[in-house]
Protein backbone atom coordinates (compact mmCIF):
# COMPACT_ATOMS: atom_id res chain seq x y z
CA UNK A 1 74.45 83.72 85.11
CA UNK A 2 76.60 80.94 83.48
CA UNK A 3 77.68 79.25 87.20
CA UNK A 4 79.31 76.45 85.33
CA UNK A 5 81.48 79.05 83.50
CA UNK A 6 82.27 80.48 86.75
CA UNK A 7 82.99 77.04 88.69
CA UNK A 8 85.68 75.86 86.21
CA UNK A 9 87.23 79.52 86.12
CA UNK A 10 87.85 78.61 90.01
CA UNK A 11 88.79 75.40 89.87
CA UNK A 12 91.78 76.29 86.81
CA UNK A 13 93.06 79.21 89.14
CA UNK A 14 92.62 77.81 92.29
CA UNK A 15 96.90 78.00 92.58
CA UNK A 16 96.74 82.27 92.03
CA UNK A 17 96.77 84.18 94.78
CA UNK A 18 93.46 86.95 94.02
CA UNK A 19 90.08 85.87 92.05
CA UNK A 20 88.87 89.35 91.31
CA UNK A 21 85.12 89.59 90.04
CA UNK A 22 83.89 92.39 88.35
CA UNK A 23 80.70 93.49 86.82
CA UNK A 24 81.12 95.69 84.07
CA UNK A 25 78.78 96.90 81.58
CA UNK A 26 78.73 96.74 77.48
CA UNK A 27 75.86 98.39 74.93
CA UNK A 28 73.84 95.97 73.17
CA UNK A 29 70.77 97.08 71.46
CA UNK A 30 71.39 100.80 73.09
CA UNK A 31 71.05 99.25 76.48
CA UNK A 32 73.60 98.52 79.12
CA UNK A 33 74.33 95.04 79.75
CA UNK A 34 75.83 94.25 82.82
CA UNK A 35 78.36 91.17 83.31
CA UNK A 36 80.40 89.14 85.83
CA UNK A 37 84.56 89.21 84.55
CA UNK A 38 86.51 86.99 86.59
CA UNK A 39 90.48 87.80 86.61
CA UNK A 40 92.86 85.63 88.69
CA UNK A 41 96.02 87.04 90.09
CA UNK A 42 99.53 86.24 91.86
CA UNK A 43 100.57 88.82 94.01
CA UNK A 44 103.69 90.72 93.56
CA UNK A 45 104.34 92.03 96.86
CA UNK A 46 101.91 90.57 99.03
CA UNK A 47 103.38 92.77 102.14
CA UNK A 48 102.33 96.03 100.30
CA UNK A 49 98.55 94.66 98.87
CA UNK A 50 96.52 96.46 102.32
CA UNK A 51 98.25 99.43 102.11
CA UNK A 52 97.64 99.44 98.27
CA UNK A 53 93.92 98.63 98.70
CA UNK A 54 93.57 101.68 101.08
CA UNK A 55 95.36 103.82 99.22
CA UNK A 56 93.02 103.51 96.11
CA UNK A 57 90.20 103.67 98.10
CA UNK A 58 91.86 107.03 99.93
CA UNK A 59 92.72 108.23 95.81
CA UNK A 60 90.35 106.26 93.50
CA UNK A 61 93.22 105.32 91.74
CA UNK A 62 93.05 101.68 91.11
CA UNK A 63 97.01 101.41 90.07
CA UNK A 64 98.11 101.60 93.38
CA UNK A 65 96.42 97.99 93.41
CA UNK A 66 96.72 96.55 90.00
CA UNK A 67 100.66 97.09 89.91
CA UNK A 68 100.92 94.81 92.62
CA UNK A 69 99.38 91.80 90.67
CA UNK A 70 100.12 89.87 87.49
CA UNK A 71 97.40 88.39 85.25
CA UNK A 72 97.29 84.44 85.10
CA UNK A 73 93.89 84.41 83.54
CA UNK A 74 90.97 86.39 82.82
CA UNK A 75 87.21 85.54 81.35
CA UNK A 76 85.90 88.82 79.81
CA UNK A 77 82.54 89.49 78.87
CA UNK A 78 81.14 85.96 79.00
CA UNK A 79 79.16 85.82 81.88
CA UNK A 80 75.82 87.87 81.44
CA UNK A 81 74.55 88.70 84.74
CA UNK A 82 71.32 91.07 83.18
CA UNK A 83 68.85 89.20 84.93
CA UNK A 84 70.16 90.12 88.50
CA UNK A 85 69.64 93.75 87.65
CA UNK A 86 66.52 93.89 85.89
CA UNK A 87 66.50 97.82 85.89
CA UNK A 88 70.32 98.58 85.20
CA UNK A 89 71.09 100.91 86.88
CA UNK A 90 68.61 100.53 89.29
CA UNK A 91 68.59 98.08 91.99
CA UNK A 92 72.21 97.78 92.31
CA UNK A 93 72.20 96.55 95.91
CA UNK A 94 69.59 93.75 95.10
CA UNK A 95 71.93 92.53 91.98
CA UNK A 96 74.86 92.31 94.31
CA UNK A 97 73.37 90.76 96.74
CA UNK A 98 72.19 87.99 94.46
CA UNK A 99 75.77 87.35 92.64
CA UNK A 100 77.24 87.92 95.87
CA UNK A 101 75.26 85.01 97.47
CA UNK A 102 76.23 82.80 94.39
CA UNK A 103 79.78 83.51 94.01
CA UNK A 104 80.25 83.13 97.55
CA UNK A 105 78.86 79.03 97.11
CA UNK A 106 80.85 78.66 94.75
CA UNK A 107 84.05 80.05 95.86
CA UNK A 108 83.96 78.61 99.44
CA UNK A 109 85.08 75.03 98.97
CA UNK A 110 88.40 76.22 96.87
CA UNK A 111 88.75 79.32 99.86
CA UNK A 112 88.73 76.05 102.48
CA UNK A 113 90.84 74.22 99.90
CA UNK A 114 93.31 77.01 100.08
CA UNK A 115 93.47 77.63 103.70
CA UNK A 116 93.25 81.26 103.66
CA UNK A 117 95.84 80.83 100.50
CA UNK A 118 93.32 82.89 97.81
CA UNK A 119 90.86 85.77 98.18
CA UNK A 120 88.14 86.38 96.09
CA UNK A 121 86.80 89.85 95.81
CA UNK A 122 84.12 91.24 94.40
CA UNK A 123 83.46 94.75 93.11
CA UNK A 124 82.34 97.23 90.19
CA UNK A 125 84.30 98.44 87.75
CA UNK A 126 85.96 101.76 88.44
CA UNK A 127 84.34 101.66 92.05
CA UNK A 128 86.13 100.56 95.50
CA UNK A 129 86.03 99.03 98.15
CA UNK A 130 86.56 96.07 96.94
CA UNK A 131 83.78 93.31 98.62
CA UNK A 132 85.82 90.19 100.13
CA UNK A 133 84.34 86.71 100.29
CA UNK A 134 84.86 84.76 102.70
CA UNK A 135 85.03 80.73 103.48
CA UNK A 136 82.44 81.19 106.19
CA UNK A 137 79.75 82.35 103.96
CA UNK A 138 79.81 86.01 104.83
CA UNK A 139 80.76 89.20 102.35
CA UNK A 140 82.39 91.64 103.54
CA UNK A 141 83.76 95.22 102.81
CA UNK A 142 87.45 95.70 103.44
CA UNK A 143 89.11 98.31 105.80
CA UNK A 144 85.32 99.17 106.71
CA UNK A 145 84.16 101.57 103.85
């Protein structure tokens, strides 16, 4: 995992309002290959985000969340995070806890920067809830799912 890649992603959207990390899979040499996409986000309609969050965990229906935010940067497929999940998809929950660990020291001098200003979540593609670091070093699952 690239953590220089995902440093300066921070630091260039430290102003948006959501860091969303994803892993997501491609095929490479008929294997899965899992990676970290980071997207950052301003907020729409910040009063309406919770709700929105619950709602696609209630549905599975990620829109309720994504037409809320607008895009003001993304980094696709460039962060290969294979190594944390040596058995894709095996071991899930040990891969997670890994990236989670890292992303979280990284992101918590820009959360303190921010004063509670950005989130950065953390999840699978397709799959909710989302995973919410925080600038005291702790992950944790929103609305308790």
């Amino acid at each position: 995992m690239n953590l220089n890649v995902i440093e300066d992603f921070l630091r260039r959207h430290r102003h948006v309002d959501i860091i969303e990390a994803v892993v997501d899979t491609t095929w490479a040499n008929d294997a899965a290959v899992p990676f970290l996409n980071l997207w950052a986000w301003k907020v729409s309609d910040k009063a309406r985000l919770d709700d929105a969050q619950r709602k696609v965990c209630e549905t599975g229906d990620p829109g309720f969340w994504y037409d809320l935010l607008d895009e003001a940067g993304s980094l696709a497929f460039e962060v290969e995070v294979g190594a944390h999940y040596p058995d894709w998809p095996a071991g899930i929950a040990e891969g997670d806890a890994t990236i989670l660990a890292r992303l979280s020291a990284l992101a918590r001098p820009h959360l303190q920067q921010t004063s509670g200003q950005l989130r950065v979540v953390f999840h699978h593609v397709d799959a909710w809830p989302l995973i919410e670091i925080d600038a005291r070093d702790a992950a944790q699952n929103l609305h308790g799912m």
